[in-house]
C-alpha atoms as a PDB file:
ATOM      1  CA  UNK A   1     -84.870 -88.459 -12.859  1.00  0.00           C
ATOM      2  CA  UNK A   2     -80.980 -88.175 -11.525  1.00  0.00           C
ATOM      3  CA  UNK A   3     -78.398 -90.256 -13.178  1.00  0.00           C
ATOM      4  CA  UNK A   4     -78.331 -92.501 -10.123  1.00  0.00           C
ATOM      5  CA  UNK A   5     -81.768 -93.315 -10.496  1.00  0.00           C
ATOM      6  CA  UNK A   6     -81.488 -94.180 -13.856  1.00  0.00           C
ATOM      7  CA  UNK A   7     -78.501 -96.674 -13.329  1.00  0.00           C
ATOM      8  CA  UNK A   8     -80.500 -98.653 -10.676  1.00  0.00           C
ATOM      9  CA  UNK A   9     -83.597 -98.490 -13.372  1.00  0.00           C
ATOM     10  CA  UNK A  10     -81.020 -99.606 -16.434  1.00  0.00           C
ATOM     11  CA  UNK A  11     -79.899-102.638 -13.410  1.00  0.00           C
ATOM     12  CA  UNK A  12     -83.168-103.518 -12.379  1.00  0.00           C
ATOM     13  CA  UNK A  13     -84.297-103.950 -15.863  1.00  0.00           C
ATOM     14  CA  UNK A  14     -81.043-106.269 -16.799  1.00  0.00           C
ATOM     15  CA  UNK A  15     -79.833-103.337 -19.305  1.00  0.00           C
ATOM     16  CA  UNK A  16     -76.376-102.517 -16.590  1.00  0.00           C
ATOM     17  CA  UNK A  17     -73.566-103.896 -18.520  1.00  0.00           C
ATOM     18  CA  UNK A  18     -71.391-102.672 -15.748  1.00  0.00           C
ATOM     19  CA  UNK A  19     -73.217-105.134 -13.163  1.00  0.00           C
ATOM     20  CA  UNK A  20     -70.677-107.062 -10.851  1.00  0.00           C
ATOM     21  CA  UNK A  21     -73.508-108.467  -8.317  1.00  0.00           C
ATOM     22  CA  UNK A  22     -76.699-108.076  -7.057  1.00  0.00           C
ATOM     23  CA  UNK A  23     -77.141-108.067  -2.985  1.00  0.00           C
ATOM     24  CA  UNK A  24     -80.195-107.818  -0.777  1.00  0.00           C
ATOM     25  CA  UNK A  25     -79.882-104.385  -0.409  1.00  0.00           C
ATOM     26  CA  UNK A  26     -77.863-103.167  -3.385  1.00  0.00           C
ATOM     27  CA  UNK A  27     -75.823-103.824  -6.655  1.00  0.00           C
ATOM     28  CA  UNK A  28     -72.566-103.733  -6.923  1.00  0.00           C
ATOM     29  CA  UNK A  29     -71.175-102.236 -10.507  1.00  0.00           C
ATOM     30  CA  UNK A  30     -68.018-101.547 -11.888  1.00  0.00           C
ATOM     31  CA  UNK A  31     -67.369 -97.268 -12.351  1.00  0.00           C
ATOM     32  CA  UNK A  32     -68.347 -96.046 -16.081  1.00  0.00           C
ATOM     33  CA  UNK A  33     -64.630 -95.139 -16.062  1.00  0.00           C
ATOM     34  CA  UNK A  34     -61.785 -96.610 -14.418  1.00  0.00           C
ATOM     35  CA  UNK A  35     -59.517 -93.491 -13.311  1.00  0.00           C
ATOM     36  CA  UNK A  36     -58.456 -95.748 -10.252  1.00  0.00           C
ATOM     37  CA  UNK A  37     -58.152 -99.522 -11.426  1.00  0.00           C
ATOM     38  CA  UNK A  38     -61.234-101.629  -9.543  1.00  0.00           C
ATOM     39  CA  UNK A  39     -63.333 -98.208  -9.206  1.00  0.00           C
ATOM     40  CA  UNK A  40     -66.595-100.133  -8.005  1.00  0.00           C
ATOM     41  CA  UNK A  41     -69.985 -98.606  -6.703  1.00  0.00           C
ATOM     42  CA  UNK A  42     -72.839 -99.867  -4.373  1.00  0.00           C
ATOM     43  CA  UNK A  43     -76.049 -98.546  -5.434  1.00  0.00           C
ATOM     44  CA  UNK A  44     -78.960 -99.030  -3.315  1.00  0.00           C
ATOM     45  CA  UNK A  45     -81.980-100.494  -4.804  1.00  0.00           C
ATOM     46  CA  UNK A  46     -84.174 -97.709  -4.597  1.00  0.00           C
ATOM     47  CA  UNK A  47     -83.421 -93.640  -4.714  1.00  0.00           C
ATOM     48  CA  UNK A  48     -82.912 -92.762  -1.286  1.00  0.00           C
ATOM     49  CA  UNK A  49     -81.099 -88.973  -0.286  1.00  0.00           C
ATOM     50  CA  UNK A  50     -79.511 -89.905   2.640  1.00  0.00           C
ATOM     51  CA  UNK A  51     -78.414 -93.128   4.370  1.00  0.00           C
ATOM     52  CA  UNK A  52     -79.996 -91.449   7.731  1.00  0.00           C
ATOM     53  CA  UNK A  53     -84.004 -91.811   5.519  1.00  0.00           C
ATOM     54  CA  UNK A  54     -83.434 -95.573   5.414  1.00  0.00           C
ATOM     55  CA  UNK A  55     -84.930 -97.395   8.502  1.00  0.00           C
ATOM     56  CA  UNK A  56     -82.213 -98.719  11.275  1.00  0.00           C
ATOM     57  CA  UNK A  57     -82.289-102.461  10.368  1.00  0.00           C
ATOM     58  CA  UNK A  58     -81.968-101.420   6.464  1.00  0.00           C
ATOM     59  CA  UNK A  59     -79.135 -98.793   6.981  1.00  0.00           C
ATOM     60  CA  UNK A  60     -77.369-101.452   9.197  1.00  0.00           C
ATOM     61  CA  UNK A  61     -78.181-104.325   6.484  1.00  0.00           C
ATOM     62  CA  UNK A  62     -76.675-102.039   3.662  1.00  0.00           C
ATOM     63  CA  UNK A  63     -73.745-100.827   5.239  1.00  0.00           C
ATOM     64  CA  UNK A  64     -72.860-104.357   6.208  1.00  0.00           C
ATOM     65  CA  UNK A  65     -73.078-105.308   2.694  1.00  0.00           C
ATOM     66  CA  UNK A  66     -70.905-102.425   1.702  1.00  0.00           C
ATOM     67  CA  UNK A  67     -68.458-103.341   3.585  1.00  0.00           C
ATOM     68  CA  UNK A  68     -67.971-106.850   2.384  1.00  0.00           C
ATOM     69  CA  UNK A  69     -68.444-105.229  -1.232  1.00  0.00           C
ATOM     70  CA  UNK A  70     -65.572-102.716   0.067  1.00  0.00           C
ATOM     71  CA  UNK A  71     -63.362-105.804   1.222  1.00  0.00           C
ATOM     72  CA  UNK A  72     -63.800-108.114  -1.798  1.00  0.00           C
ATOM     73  CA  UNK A  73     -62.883-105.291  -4.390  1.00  0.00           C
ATOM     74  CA  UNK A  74     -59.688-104.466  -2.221  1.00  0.00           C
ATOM     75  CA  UNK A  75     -58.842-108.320  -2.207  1.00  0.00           C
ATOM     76  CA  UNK A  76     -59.899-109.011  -5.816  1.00  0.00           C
ATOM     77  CA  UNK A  77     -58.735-106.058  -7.484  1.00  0.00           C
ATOM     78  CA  UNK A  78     -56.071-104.644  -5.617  1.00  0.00           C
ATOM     79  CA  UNK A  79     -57.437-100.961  -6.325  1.00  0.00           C
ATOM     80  CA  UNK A  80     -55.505 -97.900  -5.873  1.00  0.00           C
ATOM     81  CA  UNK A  81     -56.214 -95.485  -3.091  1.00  0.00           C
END
């Protein structure tokens, strides 16, 4: 199993002490480590390779979502870039 995969597993079973919020599509956690302050991830709910294997409607549902994940970690957080 890849790390990723185990990260959604450790969410989905409530063990993710890093978890921020959980979305329809995904769940947004803070990074293990914070080399840039407000380092945040959006995992997808379920192992997937490549954004192209997700259906149209699900691709366009998730990337929506990561882009309000994207905007309220820039206005929260102020990260660095």
């Amino acid at each position: 199993m890849c790390g990723v995969c185990e990260r959604i597993n450790e969410t989905k079973a409530g063990k993710n002490p890093f978890l921020v919020k959980e979305l329809e599509t995904g769940y947004v956690v803070m990074g293990d480590y914070q080399h840039f302050k407000g380092y945040t991830l959006f995992l997808y709910k379920d192992h997937v390779v490549e954004l192209f294997d997700l259906d149209e409607k699900t691709r366009a549902k998730h990337l929506y979502e990561m882009t309000l994940v994207a905007e309220a970690v820039k206005k929260l957080l102020e990260q660095e870039k």
